[in-house]
C-alpha atoms as a PDB file:
ATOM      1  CA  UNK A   1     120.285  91.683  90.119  1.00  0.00           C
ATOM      2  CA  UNK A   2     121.676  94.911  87.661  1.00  0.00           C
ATOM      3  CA  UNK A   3     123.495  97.274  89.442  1.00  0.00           C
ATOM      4  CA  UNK A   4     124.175 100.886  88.412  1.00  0.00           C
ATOM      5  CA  UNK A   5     127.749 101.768  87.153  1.00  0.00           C
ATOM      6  CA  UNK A   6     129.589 103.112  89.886  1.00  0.00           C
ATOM      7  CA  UNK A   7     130.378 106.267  87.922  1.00  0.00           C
ATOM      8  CA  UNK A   8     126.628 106.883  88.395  1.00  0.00           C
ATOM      9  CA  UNK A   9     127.228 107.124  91.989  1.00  0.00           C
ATOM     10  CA  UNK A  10     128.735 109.946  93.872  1.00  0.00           C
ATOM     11  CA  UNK A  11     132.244 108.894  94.865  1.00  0.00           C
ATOM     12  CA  UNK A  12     131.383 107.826  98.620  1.00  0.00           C
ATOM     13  CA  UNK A  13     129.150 105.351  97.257  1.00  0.00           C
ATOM     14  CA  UNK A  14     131.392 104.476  94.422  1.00  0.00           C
ATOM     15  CA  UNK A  15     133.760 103.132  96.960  1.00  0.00           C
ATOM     16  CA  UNK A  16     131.510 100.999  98.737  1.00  0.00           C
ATOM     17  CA  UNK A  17     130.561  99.619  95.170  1.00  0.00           C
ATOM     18  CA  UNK A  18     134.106  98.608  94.246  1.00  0.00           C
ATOM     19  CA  UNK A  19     134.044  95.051  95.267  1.00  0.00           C
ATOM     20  CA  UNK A  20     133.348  92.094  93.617  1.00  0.00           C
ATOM     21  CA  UNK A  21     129.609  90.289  94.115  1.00  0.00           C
ATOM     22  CA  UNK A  22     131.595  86.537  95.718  1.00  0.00           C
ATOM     23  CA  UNK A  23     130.910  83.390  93.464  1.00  0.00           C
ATOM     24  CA  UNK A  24     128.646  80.646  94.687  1.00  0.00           C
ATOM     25  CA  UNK A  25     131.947  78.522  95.384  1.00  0.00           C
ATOM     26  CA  UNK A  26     133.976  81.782  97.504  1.00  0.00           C
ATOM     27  CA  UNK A  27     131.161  82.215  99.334  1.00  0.00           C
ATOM     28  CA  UNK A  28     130.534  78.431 100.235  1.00  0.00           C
ATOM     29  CA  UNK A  29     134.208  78.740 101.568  1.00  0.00           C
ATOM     30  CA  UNK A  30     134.290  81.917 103.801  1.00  0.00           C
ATOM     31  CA  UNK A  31     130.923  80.951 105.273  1.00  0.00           C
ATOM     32  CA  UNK A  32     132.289  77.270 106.127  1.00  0.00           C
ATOM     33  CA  UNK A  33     135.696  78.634 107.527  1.00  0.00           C
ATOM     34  CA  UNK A  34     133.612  81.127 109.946  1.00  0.00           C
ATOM     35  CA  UNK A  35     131.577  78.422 110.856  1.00  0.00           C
ATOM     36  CA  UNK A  36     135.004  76.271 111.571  1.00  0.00           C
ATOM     37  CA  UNK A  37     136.073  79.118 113.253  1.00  0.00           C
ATOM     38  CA  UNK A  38     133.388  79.941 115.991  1.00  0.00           C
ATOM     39  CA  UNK A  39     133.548  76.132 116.682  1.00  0.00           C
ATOM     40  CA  UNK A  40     137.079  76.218 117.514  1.00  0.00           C
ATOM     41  CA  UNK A  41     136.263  79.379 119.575  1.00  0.00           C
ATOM     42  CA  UNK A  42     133.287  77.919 121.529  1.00  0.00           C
ATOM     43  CA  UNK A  43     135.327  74.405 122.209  1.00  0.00           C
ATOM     44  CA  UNK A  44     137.948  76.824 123.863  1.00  0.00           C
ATOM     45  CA  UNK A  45     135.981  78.554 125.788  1.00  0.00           C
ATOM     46  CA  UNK A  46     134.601  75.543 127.144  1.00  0.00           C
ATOM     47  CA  UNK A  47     137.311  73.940 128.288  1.00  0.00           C
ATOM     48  CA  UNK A  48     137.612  74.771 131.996  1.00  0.00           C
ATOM     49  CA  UNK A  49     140.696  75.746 133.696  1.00  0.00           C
ATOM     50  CA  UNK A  50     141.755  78.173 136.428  1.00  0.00           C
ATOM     51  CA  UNK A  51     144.230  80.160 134.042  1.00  0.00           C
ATOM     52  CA  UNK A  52     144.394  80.574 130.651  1.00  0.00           C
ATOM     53  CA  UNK A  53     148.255  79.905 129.482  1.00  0.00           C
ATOM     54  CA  UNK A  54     149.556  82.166 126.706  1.00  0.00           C
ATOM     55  CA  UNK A  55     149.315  80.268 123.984  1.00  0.00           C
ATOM     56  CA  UNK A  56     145.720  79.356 124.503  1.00  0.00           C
ATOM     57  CA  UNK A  57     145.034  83.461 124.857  1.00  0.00           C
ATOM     58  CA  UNK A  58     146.718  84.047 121.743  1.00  0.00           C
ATOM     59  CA  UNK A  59     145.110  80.834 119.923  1.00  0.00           C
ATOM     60  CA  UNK A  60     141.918  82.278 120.670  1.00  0.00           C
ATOM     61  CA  UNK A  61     142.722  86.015 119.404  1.00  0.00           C
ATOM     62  CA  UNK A  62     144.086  84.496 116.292  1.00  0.00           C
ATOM     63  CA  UNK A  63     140.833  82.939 116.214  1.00  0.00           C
ATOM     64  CA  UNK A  64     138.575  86.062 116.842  1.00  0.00           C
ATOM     65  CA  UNK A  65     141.169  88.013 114.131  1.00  0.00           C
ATOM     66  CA  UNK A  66     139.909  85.482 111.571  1.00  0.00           C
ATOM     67  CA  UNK A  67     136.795  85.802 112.445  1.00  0.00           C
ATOM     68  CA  UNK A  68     136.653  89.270 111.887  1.00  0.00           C
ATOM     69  CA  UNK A  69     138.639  89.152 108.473  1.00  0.00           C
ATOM     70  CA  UNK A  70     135.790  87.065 107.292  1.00  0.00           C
ATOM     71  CA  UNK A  71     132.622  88.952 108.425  1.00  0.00           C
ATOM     72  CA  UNK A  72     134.317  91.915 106.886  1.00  0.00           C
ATOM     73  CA  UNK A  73     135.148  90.329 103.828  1.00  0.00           C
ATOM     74  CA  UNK A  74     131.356  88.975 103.061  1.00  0.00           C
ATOM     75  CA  UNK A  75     130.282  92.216 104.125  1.00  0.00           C
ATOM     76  CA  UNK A  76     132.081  94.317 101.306  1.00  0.00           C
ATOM     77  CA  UNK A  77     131.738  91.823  98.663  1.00  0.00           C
ATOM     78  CA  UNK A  78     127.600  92.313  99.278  1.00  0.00           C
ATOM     79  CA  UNK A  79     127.734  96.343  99.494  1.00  0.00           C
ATOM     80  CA  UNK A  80     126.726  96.853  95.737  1.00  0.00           C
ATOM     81  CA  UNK A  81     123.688  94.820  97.037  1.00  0.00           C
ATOM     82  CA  UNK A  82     123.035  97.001  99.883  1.00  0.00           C
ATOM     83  CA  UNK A  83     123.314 100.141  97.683  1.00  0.00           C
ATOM     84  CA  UNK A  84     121.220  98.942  94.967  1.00  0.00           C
ATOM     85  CA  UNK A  85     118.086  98.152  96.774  1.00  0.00           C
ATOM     86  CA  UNK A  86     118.788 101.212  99.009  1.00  0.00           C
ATOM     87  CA  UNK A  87     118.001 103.370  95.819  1.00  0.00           C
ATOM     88  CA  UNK A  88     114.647 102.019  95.486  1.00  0.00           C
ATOM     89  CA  UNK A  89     113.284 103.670  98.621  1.00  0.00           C
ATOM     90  CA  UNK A  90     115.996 106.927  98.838  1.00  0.00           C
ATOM     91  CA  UNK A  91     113.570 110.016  98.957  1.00  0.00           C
ATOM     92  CA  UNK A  92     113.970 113.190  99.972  1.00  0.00           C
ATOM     93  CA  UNK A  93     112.910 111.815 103.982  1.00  0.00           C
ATOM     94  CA  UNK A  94     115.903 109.615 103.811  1.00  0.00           C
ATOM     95  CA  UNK A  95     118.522 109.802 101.279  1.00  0.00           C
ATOM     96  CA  UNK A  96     120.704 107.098 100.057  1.00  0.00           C
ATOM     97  CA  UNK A  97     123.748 107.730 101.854  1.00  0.00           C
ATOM     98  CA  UNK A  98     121.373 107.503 105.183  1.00  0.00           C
ATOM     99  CA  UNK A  99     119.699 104.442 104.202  1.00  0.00           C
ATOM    100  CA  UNK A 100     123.309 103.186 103.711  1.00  0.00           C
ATOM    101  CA  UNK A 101     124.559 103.671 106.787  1.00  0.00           C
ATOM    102  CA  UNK A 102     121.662 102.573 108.379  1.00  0.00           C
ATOM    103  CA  UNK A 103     122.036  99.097 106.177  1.00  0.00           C
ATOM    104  CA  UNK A 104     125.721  98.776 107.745  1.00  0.00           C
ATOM    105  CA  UNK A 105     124.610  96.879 111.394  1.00  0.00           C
ATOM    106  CA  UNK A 106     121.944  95.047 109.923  1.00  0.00           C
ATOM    107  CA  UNK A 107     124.314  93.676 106.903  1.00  0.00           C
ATOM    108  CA  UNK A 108     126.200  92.312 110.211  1.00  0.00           C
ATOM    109  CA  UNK A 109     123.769  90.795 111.929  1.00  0.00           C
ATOM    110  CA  UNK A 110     122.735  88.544 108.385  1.00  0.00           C
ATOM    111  CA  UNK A 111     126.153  87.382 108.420  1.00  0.00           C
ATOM    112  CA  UNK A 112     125.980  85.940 111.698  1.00  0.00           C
ATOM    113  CA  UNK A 113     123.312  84.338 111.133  1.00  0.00           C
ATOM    114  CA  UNK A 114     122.983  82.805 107.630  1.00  0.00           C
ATOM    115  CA  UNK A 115     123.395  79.211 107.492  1.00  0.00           C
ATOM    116  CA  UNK A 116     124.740  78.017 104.120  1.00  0.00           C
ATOM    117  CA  UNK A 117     123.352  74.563 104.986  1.00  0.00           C
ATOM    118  CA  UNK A 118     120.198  75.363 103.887  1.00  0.00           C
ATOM    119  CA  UNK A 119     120.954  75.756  99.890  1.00  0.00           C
ATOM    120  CA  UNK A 120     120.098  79.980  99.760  1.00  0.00           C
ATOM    121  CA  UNK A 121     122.670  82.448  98.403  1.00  0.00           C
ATOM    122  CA  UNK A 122     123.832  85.222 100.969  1.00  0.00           C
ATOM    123  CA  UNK A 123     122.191  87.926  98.957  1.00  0.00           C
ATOM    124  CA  UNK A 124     118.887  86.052  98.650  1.00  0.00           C
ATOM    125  CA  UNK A 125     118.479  85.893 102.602  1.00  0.00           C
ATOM    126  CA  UNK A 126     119.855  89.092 103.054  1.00  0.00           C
ATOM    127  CA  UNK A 127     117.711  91.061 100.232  1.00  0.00           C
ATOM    128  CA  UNK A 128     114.579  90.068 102.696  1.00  0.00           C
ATOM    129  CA  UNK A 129     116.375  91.527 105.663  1.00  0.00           C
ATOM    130  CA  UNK A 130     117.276  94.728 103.861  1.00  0.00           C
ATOM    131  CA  UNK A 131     113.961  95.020 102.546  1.00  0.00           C
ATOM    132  CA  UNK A 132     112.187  94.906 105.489  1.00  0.00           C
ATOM    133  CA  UNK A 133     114.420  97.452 107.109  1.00  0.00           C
ATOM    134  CA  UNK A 134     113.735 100.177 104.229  1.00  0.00           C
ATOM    135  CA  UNK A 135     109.812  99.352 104.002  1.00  0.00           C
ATOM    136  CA  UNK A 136     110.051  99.974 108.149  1.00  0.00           C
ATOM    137  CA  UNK A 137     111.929 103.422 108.134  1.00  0.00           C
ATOM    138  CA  UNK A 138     109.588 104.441 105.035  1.00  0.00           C
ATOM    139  CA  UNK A 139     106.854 103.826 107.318  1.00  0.00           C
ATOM    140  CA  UNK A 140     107.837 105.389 110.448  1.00  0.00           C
ATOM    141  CA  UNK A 141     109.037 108.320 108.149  1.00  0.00           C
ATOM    142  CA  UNK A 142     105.467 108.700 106.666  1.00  0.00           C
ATOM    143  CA  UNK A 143     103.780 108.437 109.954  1.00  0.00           C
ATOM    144  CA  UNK A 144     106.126 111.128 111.321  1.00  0.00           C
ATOM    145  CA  UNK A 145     104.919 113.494 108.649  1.00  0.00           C
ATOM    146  CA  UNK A 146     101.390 112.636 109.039  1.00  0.00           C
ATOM    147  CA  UNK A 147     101.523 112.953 112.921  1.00  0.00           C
ATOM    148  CA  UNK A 148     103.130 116.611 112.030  1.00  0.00           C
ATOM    149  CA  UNK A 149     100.745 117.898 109.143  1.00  0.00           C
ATOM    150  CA  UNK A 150      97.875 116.925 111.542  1.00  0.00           C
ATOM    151  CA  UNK A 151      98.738 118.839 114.272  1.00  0.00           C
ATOM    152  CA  UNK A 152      99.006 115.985 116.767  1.00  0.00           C
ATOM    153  CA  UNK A 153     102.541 117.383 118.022  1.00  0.00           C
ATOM    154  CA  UNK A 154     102.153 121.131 116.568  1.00  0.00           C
ATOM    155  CA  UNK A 155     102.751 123.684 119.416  1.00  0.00           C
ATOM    156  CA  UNK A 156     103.222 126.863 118.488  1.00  0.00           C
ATOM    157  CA  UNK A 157     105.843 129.153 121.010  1.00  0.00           C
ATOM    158  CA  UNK A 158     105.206 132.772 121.505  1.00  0.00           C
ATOM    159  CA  UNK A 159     106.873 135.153 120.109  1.00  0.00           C
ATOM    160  CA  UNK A 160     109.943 136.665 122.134  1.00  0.00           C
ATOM    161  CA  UNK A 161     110.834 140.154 120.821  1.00  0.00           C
ATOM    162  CA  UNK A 162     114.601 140.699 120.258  1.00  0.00           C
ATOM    163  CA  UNK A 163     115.679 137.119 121.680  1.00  0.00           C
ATOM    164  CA  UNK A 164     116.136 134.227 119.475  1.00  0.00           C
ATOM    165  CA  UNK A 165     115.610 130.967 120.104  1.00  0.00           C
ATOM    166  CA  UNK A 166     119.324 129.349 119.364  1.00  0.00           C
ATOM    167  CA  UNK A 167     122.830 130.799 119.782  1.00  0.00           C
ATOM    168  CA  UNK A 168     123.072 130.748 115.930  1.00  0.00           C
ATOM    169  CA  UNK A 169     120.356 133.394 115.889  1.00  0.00           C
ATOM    170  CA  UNK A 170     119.439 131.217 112.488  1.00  0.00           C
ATOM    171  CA  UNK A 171     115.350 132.343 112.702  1.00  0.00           C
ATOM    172  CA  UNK A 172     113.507 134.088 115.700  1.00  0.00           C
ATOM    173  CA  UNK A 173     110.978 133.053 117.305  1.00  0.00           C
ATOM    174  CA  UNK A 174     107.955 135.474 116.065  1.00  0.00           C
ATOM    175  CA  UNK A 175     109.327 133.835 112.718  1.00  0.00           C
ATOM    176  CA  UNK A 176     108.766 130.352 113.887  1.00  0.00           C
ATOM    177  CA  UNK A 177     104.685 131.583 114.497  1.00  0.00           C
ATOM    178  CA  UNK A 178     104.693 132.298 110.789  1.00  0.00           C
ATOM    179  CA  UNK A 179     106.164 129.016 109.146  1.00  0.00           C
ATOM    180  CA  UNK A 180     103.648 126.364 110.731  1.00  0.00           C
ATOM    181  CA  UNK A 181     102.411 125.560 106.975  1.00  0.00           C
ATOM    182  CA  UNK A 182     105.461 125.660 105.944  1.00  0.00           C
ATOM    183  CA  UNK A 183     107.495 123.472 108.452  1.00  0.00           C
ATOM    184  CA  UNK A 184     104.837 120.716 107.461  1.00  0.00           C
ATOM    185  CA  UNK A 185     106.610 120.949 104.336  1.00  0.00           C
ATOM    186  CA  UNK A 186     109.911 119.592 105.230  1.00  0.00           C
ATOM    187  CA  UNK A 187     111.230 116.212 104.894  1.00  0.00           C
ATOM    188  CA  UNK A 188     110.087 114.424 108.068  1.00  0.00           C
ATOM    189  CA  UNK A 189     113.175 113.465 109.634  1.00  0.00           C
ATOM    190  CA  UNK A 190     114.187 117.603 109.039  1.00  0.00           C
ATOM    191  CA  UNK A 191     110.743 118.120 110.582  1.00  0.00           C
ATOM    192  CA  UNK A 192     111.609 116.151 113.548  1.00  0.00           C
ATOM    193  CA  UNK A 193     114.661 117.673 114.359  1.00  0.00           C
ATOM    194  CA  UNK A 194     113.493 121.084 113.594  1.00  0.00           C
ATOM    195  CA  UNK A 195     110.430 120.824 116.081  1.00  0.00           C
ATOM    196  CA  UNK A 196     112.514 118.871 118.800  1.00  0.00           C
ATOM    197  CA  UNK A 197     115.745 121.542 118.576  1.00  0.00           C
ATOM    198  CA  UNK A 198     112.973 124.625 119.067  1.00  0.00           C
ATOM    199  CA  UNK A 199     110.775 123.511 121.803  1.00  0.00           C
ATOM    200  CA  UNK A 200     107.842 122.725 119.303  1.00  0.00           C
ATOM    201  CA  UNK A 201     106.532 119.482 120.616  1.00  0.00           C
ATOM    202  CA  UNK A 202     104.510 118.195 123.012  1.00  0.00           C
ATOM    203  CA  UNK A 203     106.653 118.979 125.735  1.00  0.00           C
ATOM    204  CA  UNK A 204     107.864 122.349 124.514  1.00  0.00           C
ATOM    205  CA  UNK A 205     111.219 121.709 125.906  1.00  0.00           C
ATOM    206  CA  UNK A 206     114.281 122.836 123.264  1.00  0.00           C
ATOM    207  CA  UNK A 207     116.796 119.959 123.112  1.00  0.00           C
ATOM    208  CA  UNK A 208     120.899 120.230 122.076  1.00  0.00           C
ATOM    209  CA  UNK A 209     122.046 118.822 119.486  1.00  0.00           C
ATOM    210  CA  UNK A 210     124.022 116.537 121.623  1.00  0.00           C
ATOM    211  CA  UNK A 211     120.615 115.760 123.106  1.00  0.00           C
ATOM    212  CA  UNK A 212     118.840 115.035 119.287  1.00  0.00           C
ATOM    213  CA  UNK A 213     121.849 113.341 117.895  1.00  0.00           C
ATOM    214  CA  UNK A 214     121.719 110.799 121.157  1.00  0.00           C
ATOM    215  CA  UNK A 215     118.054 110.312 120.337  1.00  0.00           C
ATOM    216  CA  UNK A 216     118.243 109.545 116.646  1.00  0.00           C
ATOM    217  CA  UNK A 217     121.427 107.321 116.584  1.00  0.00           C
ATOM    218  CA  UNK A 218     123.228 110.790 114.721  1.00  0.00           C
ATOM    219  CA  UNK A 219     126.391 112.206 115.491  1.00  0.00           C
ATOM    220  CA  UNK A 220     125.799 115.959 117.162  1.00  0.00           C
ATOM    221  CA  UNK A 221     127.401 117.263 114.148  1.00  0.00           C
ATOM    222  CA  UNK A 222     125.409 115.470 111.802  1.00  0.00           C
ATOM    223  CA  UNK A 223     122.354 116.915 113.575  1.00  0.00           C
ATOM    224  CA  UNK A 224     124.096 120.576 113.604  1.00  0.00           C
ATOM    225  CA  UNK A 225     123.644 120.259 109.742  1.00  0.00           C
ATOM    226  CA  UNK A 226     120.448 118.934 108.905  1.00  0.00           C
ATOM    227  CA  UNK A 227     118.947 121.444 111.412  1.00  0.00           C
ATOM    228  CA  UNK A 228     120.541 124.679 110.252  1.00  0.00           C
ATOM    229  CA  UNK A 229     119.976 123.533 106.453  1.00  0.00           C
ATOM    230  CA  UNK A 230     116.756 123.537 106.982  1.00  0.00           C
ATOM    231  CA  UNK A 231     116.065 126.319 109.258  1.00  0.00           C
ATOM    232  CA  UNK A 232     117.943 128.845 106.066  1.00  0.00           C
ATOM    233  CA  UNK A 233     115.514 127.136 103.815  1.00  0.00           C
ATOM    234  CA  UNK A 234     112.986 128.315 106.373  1.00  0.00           C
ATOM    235  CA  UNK A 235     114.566 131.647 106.171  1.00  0.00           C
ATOM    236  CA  UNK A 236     114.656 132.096 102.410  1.00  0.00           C
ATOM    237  CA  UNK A 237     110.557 130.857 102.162  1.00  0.00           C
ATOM    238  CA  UNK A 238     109.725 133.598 104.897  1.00  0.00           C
ATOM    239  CA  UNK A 239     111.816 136.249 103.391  1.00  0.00           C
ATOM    240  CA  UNK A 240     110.052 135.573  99.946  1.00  0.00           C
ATOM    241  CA  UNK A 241     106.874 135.759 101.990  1.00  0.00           C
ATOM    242  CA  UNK A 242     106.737 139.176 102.540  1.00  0.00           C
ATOM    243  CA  UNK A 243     105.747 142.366 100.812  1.00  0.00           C
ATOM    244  CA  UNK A 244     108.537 144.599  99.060  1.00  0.00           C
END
């Protein structure tokens, strides 16, 4: 598979990309010492007794260590991997730092279960896996934005005079009547939050960002951003809208 230089990248993703793709014969190693490893672990763990002695308890941290030096290991060597095929469905819905992160847990998961046995390279079985995620989240993204530029969740709120509708005063509510064309406009996921942070969906109930971040997997100050990003460019469209 060709990768992109990482000076093509912007330097978060230039880090990710610094590692080396693992040979046929490293790999074949680290998979087959894991392996060893959670064998040792589970034989441990089934021998009975009604106290664990220190050196057993320490064995089996040693154990769990190595463990976790490995998984780690595999999963850096294979981030130019997840980065590559992450730029093939990065769009202004999801960009590639997003589809990134959201690669991370997945990435994990193939790792734990790959079984060299079977004659397939790491990046073979995990392409698949990767795949399928990004084909998913492009689908749920463009039935978001559908859902939206139909109507099916479009409730407008009536205007308040002289109140606003957040504590950043970012856009009012009479201008909120104005934009519905224009919110359809916005990247889904922006969309989403937008509608959920101002009351505009089905249940007309405004949510925190605490609240939206819990209920998207993002951090509350990752939601604080994407929101008030796109409520200025919401700002800037309606001030352009009207007359001199």
């Amino acid at each position: 598979m060709r990768y992109r230089r990482n000076g093509d990248r912007n330097p978060g993703l230039a880090r990710l990309c610094q590692f080396d793709v693992l040979s046929i014969d490293e790999e074949r190693r680290l998979f087959g010492r894991l392996r060893a490893v959670r064998a040792e672990t589970l034989r441990m763990h089934d021998r009975t007794s009604p106290q664990k002695d220190c050196r057993r308890r320490a064995a089996e941290s040693m154990l769990s260590d190595e463990a976790t030096q490995i998984r780690n290991r595999i999963v850096e060597c294979n981030l130019r991997l997840v980065v590559s095929l992450a730029e093939r469905y990065a769009a202004p819905d999801r960009s590639l730092e997003d589809l990134v992160s959201e690669a991370a847990l997945p990435l994990m998961n193939c790792v734990d279960s790959f079984d060299p046995r079977r004659g397939t390279r790491f990046s073979t079985y995990a392409t698949r896996a990767l795949m399928n995620l990004f084909g998913k989240l492009r689908r749920r993204d463009s039935r978001r934005r559908t859902r939206f530029s139909n109507g099916e969740r479009w409730k407008q709120v009536p205007a308040r005079e002289g109140r606003s509708t957040s504590s950043e005063g970012l856009i009012r509510a009479e201008d909120l009547n104005r934009l519905g064309d224009r919110l359809s406009n916005l990247p889904a996921r922006e969309l989403v939050l937008v509608a959920e942070r101002y009351g505009l969906t089905g249940d007309r109930r405004p949510r925190t960002f605490r609240e939206l971040g819990a209920r998207h997997g993002l951090s509350k100050e990752r939601v604080r951003v994407i929101t008030c990003q796109a409520i200025s460019r919401l700002r800037e469209s309606l001030d352009e809208s009207q007359p001199p």
